[in-house]
N, C-alpha and C. Protein backbone atom coordinates (compact mmCIF):
# COMPACT_ATOMS: atom_id res chain seq x y z
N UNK A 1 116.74 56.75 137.96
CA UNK A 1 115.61 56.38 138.79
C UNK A 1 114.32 56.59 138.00
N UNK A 2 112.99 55.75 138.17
CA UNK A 2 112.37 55.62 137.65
C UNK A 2 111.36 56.30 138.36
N UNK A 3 110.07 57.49 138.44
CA UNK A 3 109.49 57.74 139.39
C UNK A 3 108.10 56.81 138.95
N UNK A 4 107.32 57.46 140.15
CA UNK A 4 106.04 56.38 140.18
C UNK A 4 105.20 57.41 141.27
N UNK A 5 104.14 56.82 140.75
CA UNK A 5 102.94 57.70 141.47
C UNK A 5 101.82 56.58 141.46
N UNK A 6 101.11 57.16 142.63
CA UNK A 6 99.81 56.64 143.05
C UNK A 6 98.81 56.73 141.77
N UNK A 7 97.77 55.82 141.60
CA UNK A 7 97.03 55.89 140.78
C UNK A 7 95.83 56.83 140.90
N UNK A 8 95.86 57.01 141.63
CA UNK A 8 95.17 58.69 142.00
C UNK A 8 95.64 59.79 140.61
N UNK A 9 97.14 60.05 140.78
CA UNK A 9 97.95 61.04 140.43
C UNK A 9 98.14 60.30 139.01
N UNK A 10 97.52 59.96 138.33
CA UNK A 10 97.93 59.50 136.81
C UNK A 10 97.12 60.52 135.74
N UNK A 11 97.86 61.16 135.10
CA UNK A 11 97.17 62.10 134.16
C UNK A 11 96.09 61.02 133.13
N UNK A 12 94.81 61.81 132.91
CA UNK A 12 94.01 60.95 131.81
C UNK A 12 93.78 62.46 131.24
N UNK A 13 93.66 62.22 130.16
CA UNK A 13 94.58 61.56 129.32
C UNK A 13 96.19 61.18 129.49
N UNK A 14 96.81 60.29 129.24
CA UNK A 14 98.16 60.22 129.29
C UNK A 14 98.76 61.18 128.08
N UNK A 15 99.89 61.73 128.72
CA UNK A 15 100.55 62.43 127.76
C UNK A 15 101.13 61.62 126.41
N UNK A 16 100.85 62.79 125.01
CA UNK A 16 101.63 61.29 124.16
C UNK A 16 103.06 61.24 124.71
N UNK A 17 103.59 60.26 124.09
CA UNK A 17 104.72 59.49 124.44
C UNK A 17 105.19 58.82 125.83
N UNK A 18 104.29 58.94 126.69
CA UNK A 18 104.57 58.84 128.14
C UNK A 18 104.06 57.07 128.38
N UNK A 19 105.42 56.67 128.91
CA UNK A 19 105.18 54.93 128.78
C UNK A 19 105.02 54.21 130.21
N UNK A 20 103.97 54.05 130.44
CA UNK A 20 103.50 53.33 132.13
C UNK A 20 104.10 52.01 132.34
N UNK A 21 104.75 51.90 133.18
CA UNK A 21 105.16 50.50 133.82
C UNK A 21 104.52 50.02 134.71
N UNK A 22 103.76 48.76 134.60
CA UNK A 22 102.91 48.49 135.45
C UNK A 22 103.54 47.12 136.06
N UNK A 23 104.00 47.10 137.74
CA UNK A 23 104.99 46.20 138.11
C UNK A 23 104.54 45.54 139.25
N UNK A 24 103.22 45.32 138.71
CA UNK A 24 101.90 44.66 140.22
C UNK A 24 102.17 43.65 139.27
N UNK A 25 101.54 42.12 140.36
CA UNK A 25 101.66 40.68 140.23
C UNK A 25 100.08 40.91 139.24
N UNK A 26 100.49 39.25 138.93
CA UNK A 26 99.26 39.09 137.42
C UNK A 26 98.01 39.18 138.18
N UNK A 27 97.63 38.84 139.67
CA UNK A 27 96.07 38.65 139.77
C UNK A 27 95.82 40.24 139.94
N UNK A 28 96.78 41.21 140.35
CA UNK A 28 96.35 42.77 140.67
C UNK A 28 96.17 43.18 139.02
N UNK A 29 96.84 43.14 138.10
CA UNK A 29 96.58 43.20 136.48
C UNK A 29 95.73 42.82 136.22
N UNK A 30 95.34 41.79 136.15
CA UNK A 30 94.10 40.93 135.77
C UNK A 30 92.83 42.05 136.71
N UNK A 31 92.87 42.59 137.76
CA UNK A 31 91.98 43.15 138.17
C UNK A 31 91.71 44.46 137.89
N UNK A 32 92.42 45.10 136.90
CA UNK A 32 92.55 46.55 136.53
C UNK A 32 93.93 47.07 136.09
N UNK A 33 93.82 47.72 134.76
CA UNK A 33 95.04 48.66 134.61
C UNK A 33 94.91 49.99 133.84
N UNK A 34 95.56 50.47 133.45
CA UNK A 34 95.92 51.64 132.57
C UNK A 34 95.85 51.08 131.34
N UNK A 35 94.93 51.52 130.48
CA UNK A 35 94.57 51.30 129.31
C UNK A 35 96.15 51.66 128.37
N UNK A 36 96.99 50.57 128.09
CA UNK A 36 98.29 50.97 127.14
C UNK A 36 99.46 50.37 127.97
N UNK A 37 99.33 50.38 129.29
CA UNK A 37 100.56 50.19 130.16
C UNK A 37 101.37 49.31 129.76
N UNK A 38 102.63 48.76 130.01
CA UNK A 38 103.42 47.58 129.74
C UNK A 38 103.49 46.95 131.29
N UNK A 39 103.26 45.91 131.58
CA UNK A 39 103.13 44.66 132.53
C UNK A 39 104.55 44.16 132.43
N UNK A 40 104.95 44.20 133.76
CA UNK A 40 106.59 43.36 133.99
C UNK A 40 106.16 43.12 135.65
N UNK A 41 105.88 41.84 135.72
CA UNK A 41 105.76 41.92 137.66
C UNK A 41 107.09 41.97 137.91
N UNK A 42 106.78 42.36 139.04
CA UNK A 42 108.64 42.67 140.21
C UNK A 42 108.99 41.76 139.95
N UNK A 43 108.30 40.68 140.53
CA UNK A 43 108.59 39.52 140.90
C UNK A 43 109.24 38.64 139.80
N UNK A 44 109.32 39.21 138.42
CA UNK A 44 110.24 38.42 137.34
C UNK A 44 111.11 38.60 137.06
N UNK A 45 111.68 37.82 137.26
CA UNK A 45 113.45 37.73 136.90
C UNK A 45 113.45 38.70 135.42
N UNK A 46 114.06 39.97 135.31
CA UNK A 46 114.59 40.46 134.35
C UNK A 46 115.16 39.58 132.86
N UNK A 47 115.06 39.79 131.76
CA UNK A 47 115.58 39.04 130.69
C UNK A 47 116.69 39.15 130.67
N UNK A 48 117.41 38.77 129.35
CA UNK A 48 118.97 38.48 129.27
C UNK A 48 118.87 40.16 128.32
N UNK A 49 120.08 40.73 128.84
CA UNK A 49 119.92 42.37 128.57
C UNK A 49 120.37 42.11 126.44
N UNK A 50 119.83 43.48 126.07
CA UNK A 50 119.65 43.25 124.54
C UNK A 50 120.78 44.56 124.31
């Protein structure tokens, strides 16, 4: 399981190595994120596994 927290509760600085998944649709991205995060909306079909 993956946890997740409110953006309230996001450490700044981020810890090193600590990798943000950011899984809001493109116009909520486009309106703000976490400086570093990786972008995957829900809403996309997963890739072909590697």
């Amino acid at each position: 399981m993956i946890p997740s927290i409110e953006i309230e509760n996001v450490p700044d600085p981020l810890p090193q190595g600590l990798v943000v998944l950011d899984v809001r649709e493109d116009e909520e991205w486009a309106a703000g994120r976490i400086q570093g995060a990786v972008h995957i909306p829900l809403m996309e079909p997963p890739g072909p596994a590697r």
